[in-house]
C-alpha atoms as a PDB file:
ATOM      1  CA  UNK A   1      35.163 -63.521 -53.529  1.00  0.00           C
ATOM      2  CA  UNK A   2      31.741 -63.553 -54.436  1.00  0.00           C
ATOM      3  CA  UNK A   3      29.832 -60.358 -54.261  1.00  0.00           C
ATOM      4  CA  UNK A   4      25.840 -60.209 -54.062  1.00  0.00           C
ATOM      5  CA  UNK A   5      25.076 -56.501 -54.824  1.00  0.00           C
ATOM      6  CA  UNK A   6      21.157 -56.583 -54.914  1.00  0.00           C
ATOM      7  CA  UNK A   7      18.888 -58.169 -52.477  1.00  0.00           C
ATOM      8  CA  UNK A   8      15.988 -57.213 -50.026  1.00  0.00           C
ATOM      9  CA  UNK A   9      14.806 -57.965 -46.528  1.00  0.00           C
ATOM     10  CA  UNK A  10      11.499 -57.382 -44.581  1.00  0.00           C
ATOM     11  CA  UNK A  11      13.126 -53.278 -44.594  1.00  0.00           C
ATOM     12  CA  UNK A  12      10.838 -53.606 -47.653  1.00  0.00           C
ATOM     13  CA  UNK A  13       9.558 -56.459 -50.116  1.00  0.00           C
ATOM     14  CA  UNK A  14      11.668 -59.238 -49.069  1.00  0.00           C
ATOM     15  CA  UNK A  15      10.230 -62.220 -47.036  1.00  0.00           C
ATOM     16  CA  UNK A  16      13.671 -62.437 -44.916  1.00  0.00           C
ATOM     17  CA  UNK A  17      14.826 -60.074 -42.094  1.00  0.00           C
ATOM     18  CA  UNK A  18      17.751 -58.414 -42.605  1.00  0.00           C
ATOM     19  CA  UNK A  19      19.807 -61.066 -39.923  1.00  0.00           C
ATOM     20  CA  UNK A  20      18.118 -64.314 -41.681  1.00  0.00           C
ATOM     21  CA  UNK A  21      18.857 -62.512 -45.079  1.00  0.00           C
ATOM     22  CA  UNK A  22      22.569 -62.698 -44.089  1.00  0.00           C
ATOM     23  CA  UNK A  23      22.890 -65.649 -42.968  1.00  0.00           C
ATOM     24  CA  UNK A  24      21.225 -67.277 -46.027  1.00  0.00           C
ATOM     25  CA  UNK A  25      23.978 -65.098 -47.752  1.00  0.00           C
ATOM     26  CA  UNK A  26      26.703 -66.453 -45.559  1.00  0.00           C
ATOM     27  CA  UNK A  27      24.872 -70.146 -45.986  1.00  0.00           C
ATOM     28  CA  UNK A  28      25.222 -69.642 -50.243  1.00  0.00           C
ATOM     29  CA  UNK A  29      28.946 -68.666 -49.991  1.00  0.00           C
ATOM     30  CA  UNK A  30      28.483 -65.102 -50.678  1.00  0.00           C
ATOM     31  CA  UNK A  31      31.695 -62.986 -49.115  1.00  0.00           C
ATOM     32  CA  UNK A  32      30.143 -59.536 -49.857  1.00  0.00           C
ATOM     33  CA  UNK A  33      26.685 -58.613 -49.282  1.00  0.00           C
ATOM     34  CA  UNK A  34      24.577 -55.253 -50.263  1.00  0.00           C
ATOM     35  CA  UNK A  35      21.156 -54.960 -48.594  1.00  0.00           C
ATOM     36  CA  UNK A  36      19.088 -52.905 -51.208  1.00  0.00           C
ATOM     37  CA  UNK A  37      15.503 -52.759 -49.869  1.00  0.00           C
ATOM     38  CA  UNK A  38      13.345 -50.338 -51.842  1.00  0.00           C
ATOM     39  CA  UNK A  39      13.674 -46.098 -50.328  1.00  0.00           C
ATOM     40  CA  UNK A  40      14.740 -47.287 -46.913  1.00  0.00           C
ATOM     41  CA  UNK A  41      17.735 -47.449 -44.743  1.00  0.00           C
ATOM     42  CA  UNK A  42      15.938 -49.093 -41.990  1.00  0.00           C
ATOM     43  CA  UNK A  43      17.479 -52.469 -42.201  1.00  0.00           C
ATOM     44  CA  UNK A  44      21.337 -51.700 -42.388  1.00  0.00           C
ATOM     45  CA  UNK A  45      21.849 -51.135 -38.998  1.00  0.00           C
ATOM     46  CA  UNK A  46      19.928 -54.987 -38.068  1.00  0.00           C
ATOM     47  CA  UNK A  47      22.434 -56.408 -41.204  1.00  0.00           C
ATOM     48  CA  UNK A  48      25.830 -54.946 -39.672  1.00  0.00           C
ATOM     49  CA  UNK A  49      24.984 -56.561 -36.675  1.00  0.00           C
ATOM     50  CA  UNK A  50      24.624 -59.659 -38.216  1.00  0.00           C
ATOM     51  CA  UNK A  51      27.327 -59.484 -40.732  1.00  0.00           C
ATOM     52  CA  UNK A  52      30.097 -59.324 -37.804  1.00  0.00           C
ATOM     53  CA  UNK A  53      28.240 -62.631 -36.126  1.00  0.00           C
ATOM     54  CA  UNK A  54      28.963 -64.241 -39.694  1.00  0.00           C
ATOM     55  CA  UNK A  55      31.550 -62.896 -41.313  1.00  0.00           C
ATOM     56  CA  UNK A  56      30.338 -61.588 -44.469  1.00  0.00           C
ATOM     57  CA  UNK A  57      31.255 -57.665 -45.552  1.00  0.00           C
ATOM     58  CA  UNK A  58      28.270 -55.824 -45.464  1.00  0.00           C
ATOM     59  CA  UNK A  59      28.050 -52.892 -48.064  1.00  0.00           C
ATOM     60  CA  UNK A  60      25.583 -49.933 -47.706  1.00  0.00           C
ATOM     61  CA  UNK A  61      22.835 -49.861 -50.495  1.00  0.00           C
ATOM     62  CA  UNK A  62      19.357 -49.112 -51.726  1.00  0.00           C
ATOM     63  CA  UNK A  63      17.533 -49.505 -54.385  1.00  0.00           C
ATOM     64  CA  UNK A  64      15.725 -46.035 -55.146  1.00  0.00           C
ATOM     65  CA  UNK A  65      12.698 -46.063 -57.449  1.00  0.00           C
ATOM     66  CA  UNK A  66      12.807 -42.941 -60.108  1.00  0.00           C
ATOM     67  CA  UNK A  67      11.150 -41.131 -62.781  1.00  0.00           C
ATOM     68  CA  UNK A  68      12.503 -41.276 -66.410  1.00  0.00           C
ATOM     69  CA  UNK A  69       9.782 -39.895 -68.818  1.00  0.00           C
ATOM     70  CA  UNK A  70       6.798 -41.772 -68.563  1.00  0.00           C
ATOM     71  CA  UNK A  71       9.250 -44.653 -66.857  1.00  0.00           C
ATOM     72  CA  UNK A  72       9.666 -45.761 -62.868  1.00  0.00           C
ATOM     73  CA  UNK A  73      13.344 -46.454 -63.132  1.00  0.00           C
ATOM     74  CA  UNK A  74      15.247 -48.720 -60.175  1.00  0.00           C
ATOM     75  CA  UNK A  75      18.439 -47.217 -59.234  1.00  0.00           C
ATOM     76  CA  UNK A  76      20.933 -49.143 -56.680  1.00  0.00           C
ATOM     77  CA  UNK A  77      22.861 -47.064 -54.466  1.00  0.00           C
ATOM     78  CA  UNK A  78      26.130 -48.254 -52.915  1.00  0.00           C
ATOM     79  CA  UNK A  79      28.939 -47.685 -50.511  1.00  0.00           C
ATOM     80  CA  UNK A  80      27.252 -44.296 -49.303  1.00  0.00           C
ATOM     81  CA  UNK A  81      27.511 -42.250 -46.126  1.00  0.00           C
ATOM     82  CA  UNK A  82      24.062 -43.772 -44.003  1.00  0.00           C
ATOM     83  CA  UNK A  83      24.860 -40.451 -41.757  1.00  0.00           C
ATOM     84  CA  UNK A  84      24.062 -38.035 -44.521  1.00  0.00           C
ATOM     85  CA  UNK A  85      21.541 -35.824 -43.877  1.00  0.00           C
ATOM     86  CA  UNK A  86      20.483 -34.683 -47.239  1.00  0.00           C
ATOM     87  CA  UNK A  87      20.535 -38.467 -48.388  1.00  0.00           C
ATOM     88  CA  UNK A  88      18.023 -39.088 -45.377  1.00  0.00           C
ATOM     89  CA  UNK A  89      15.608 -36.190 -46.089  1.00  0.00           C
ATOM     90  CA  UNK A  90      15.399 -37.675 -49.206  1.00  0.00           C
ATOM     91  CA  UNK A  91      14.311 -41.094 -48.572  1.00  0.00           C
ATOM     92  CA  UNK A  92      11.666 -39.634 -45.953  1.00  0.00           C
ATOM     93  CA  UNK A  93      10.874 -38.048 -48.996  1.00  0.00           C
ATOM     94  CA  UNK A  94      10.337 -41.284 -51.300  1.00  0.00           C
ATOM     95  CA  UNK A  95       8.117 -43.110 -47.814  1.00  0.00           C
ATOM     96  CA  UNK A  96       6.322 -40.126 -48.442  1.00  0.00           C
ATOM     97  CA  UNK A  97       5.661 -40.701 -51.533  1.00  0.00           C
ATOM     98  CA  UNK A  98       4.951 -44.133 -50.839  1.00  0.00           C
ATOM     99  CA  UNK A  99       2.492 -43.052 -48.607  1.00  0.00           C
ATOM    100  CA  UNK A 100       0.671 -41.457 -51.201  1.00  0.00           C
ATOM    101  CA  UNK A 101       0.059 -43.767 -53.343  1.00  0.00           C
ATOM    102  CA  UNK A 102      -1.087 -46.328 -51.291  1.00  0.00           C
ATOM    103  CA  UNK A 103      -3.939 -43.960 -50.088  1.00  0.00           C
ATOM    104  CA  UNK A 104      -5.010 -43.174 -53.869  1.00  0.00           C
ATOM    105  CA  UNK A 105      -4.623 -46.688 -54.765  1.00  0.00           C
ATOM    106  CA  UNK A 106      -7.228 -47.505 -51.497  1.00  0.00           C
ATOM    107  CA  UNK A 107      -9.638 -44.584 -53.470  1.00  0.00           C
ATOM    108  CA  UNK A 108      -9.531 -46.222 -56.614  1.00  0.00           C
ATOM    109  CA  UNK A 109     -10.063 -49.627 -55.708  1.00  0.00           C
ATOM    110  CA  UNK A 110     -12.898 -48.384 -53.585  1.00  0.00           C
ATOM    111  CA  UNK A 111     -14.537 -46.681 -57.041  1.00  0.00           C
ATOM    112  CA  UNK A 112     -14.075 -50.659 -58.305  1.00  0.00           C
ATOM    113  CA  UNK A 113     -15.950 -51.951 -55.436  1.00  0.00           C
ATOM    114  CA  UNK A 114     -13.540 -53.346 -53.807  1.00  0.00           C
ATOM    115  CA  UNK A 115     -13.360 -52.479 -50.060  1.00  0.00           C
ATOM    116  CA  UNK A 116     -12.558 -53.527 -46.493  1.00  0.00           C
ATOM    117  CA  UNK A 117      -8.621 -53.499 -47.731  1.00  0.00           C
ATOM    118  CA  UNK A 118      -6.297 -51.531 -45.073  1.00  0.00           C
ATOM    119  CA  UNK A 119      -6.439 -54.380 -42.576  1.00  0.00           C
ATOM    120  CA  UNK A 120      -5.327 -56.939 -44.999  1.00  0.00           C
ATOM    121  CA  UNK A 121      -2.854 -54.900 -47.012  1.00  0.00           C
ATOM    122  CA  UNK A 122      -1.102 -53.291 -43.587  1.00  0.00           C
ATOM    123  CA  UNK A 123      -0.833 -56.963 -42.737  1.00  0.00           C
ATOM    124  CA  UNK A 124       0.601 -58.335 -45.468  1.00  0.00           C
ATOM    125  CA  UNK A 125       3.697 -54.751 -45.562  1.00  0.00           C
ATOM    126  CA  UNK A 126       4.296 -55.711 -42.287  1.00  0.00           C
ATOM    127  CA  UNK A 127       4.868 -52.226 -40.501  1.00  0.00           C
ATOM    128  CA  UNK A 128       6.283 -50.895 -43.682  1.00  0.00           C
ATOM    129  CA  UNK A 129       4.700 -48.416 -46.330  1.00  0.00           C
ATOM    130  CA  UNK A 130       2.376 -50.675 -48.309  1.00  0.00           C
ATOM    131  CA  UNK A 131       3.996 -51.096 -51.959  1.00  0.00           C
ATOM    132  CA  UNK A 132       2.811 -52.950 -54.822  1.00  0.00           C
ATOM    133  CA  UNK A 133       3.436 -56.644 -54.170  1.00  0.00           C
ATOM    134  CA  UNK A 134       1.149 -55.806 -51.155  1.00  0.00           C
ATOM    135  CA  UNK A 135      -1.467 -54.379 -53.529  1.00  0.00           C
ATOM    136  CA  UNK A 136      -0.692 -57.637 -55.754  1.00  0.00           C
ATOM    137  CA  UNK A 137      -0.842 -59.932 -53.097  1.00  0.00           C
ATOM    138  CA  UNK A 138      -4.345 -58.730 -51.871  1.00  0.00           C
ATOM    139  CA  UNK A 139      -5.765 -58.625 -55.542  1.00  0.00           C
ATOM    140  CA  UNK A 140      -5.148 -62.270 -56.240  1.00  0.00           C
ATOM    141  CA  UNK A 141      -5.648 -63.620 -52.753  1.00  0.00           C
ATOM    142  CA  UNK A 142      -9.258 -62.261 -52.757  1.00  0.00           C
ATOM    143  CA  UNK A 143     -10.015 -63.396 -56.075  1.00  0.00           C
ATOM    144  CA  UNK A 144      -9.901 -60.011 -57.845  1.00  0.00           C
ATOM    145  CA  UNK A 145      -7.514 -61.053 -60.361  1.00  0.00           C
ATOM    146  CA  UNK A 146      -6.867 -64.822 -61.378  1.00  0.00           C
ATOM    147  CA  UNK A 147      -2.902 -64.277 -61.232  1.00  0.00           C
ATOM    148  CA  UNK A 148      -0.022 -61.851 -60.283  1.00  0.00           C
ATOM    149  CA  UNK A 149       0.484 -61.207 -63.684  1.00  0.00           C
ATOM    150  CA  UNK A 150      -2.917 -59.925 -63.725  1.00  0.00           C
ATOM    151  CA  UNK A 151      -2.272 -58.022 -60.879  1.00  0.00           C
ATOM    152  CA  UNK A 152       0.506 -56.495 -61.889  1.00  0.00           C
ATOM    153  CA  UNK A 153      -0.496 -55.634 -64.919  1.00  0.00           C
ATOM    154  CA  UNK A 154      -3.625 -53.660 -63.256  1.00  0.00           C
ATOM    155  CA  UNK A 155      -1.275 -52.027 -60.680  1.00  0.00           C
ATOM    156  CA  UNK A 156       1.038 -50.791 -63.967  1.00  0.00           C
ATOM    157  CA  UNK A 157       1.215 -48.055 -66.058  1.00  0.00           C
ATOM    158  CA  UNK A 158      -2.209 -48.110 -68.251  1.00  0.00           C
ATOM    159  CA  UNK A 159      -3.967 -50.355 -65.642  1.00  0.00           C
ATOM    160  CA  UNK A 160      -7.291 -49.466 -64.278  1.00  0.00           C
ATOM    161  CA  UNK A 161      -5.755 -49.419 -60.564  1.00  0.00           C
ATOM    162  CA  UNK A 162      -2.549 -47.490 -61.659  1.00  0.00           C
ATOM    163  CA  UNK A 163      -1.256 -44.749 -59.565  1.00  0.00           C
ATOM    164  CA  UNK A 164       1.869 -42.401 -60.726  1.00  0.00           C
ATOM    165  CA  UNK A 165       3.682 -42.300 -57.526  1.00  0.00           C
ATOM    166  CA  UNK A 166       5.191 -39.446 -58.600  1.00  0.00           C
ATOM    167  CA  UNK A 167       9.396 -40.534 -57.556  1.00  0.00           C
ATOM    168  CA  UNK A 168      12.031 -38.159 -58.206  1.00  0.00           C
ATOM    169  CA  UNK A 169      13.499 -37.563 -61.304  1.00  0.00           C
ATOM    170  CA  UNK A 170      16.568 -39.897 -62.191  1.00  0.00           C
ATOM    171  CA  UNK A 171      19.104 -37.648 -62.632  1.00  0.00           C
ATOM    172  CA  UNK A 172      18.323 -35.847 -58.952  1.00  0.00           C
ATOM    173  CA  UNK A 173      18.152 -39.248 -56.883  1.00  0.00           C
ATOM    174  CA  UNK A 174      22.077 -40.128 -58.459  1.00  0.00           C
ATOM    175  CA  UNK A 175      23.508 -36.754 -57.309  1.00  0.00           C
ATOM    176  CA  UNK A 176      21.287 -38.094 -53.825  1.00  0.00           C
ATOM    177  CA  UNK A 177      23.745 -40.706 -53.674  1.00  0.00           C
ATOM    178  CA  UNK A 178      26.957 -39.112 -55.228  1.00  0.00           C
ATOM    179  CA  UNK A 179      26.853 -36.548 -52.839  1.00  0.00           C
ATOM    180  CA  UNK A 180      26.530 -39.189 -49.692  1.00  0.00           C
ATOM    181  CA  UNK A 181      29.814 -40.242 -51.090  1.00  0.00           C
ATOM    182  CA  UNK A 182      28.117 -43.535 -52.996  1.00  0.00           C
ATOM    183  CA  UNK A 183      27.832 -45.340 -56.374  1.00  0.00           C
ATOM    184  CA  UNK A 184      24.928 -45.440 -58.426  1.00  0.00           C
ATOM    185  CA  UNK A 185      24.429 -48.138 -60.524  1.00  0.00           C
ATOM    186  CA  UNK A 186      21.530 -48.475 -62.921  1.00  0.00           C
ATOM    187  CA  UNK A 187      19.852 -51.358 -62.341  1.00  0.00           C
ATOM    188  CA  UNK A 188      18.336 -54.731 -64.338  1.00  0.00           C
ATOM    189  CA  UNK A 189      18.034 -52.535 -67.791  1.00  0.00           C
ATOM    190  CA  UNK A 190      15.896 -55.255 -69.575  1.00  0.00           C
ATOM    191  CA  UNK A 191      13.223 -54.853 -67.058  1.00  0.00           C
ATOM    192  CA  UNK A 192      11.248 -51.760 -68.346  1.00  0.00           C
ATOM    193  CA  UNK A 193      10.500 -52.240 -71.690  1.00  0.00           C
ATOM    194  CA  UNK A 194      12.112 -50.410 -73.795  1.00  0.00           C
ATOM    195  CA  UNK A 195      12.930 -50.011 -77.536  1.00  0.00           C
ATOM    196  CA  UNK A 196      16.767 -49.837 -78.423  1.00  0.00           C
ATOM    197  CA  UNK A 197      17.001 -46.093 -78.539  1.00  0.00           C
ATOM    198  CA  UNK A 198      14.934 -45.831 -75.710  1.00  0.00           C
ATOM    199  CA  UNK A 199      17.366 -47.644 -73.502  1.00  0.00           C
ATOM    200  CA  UNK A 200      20.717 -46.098 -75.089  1.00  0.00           C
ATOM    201  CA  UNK A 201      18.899 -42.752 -74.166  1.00  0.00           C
ATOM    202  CA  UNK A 202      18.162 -43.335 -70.712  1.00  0.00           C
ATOM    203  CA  UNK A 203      21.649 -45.056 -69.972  1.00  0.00           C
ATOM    204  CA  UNK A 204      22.870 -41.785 -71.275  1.00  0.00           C
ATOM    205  CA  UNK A 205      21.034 -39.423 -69.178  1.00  0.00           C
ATOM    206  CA  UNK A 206      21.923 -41.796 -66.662  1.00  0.00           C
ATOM    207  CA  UNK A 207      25.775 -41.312 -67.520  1.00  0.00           C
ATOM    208  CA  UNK A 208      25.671 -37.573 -67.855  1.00  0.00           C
ATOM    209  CA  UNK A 209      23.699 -36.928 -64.401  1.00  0.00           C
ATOM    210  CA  UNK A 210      26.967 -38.931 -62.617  1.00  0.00           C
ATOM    211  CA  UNK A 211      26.134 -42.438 -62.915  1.00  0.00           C
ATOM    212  CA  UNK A 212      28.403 -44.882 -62.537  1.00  0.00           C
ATOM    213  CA  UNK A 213      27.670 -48.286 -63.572  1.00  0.00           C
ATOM    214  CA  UNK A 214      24.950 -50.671 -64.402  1.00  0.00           C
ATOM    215  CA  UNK A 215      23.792 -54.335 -63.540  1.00  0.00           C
ATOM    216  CA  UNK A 216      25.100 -56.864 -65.886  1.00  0.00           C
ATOM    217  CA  UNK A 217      24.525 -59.921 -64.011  1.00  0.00           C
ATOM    218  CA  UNK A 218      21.308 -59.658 -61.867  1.00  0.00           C
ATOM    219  CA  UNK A 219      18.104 -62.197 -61.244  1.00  0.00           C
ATOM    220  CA  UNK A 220      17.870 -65.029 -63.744  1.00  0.00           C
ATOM    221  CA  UNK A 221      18.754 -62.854 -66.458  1.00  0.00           C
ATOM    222  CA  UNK A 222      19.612 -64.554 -69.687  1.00  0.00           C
ATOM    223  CA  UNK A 223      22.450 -64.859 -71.906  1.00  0.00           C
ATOM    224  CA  UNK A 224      21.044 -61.881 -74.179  1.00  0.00           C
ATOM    225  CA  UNK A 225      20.157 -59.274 -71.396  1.00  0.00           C
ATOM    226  CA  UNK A 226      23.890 -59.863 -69.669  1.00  0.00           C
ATOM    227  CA  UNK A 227      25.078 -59.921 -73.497  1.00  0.00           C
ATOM    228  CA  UNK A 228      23.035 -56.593 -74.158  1.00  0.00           C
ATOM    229  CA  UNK A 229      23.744 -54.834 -70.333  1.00  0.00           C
ATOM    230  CA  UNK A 230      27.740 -55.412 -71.240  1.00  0.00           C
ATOM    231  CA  UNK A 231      27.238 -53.705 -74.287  1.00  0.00           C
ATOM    232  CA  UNK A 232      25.777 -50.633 -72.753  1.00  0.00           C
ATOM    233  CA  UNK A 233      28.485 -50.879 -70.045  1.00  0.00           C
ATOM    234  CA  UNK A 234      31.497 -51.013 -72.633  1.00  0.00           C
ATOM    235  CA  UNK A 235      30.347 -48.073 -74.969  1.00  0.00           C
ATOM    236  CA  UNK A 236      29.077 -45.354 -72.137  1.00  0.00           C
ATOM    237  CA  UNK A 237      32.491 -46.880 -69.794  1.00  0.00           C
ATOM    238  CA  UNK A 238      29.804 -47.744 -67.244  1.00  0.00           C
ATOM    239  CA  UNK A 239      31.483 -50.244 -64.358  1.00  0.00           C
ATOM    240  CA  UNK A 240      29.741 -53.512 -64.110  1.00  0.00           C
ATOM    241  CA  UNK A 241      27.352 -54.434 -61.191  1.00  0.00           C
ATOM    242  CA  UNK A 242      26.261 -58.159 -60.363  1.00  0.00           C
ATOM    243  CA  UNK A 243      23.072 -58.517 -57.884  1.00  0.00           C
ATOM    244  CA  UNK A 244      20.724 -61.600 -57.523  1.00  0.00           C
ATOM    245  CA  UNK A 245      17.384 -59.094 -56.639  1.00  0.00           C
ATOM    246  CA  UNK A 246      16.780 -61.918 -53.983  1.00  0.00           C
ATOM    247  CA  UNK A 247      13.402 -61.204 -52.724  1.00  0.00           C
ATOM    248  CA  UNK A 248      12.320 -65.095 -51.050  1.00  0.00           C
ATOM    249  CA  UNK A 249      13.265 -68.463 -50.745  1.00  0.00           C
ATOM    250  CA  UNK A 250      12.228 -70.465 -53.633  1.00  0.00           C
ATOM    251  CA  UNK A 251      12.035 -68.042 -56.647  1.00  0.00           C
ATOM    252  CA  UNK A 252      12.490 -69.925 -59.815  1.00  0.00           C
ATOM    253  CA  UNK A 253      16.368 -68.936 -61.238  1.00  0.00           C
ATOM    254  CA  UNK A 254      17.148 -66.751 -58.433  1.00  0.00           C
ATOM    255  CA  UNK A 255      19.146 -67.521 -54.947  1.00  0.00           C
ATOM    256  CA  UNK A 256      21.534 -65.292 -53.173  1.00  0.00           C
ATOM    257  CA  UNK A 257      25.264 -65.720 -54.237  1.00  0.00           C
ATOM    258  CA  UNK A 258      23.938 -67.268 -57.616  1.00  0.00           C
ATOM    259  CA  UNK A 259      24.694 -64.857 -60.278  1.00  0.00           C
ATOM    260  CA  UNK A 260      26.116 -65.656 -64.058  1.00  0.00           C
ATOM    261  CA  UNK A 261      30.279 -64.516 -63.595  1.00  0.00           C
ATOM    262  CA  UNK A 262      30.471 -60.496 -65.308  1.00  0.00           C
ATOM    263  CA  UNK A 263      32.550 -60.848 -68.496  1.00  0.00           C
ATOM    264  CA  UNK A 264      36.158 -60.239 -68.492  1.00  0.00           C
ATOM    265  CA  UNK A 265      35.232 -57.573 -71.165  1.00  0.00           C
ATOM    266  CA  UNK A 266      33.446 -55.406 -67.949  1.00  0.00           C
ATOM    267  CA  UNK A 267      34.978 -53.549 -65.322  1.00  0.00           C
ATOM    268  CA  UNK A 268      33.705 -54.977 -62.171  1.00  0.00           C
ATOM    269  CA  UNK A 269      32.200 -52.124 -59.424  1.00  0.00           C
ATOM    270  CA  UNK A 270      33.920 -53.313 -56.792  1.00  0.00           C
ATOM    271  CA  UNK A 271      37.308 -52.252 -57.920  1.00  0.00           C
ATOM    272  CA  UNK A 272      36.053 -48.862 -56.607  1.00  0.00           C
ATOM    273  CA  UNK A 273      34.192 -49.896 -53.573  1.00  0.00           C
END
């Protein structure tokens, strides 16, 4: 079996639809497939479809962006009810928020001189709440910033066109999930940043507030983050996730199916999916 618990579509950031996204999937040998676009749903229903024209198992997920401190925190959500209701007014909730902040982030680039953006940015989110690889995407391409890196850096906490988005609090978005009858997994824990203590804090909060695993295998993650993420599993008895984050064709390191193997030390998740 090989199981590809992290991935996006056009639902969001991804440059597949959900049906091309599983057949790549189905192309790269994976057997079981979670679609985990960023606060929305809105692709599951296109991926069922075409997970029973190619034979792959299709798990419910998302990938919920959360507040920890002064932190956005990524939480996956799997194996949840898509019919709960409270789970739902939530994630109107989060496009909400979405919406938000792509209206303040218009403001400020406007008091930066930079205007004439919704056409271009609406264009490049294709029908979904513009997000910041949009924002990126429109900084570099009109010569704003020399690189993404740039970009991103301007778009991020401390940067001149950073916006708090203001996402729920951690500890409320896994009891979202929990009580749709799902698994929350923390994910890619190397990503934001943080000291040591930092990170043994927030995988404890995480723990106490119901979580119940973390990614150990995700992206191109190296030797030291899987080495450091099974760690973290091991001492807080956190299962162990695997996910690509597969967002295109052609990023360097990652490709759907193509994860490092979860040590034997780790309790895979989908022993209880």
């Amino acid at each position: 079996m090989n199981y590809d618990l992290h991935c996006h579509s056009t639902a969001s950031d991804g440059a597949l639809s959900p049906t091309a996204l599983v057949a790549r999937a189905k192309e790269k040998g994976v057997t079981h497939l979670a679609l985990t676009d960023h606060d929305t749903v809105s692709g599951l229903k296109e991926a069922q479809t075409a997970s029973e024209t190619y034979g792959i198992d299709l798990i419910n997920g998302i990938e919920l962006s959360t507040q920890w401190k002064d932190y956005n925190i990524h939480m996956v959500g799997l194996n949840f009810d898509l019919n709960n209701e409270r789970l739902n007014k939530c994630i109107e909730e989060q496009k909400g928020a979405r919406g938000r902040r792509y209206l303040t982030t218009l403001e400020i680039f406007s008091k930066h001189g930079i205007e004439d953006t919704e056409k271009q940015i609406e264009t490049f989110a294709a029908g979904n709440p513009p997000s910041r690889p949009n924002f990126a995407k429109f900084l570099v391409e009109n010569g704003h910033m020399k690189d993404y890196s740039e970009a991103y850096e301007s778009l991020s906490s401390g940067g001149k066109f950073y916006v708090n988005p203001g996402w729920e609090y951690l500890e409320y978005a896994v009891k979202w999930i929990n009580n749709a009858g799902g698994v929350a997994i923390l994910a890619h824990p190397d990503k934001y940043g943080l000291s040591k203590p930092g990170l043994k804090g927030l995988v404890r909060l995480f723990k106490d507030a119901g979580g119940k695993a973390i990614e150990v295998c995700y992206g191109a993650g190296s030797k030291a983050a899987i080495s450091k993420a099974a760690h973290l599993a091991r001492e807080y008895e956190l299962l162990g996730s695997v996910g690509s984050d597969f967002h295109r064709p052609g990023q360097p390191g990652i490709e759907l199916g193509k994860i490092q193997a979860l040590p034997k030390s780790v309790k895979p998740i989908w022993e209880c999916l």
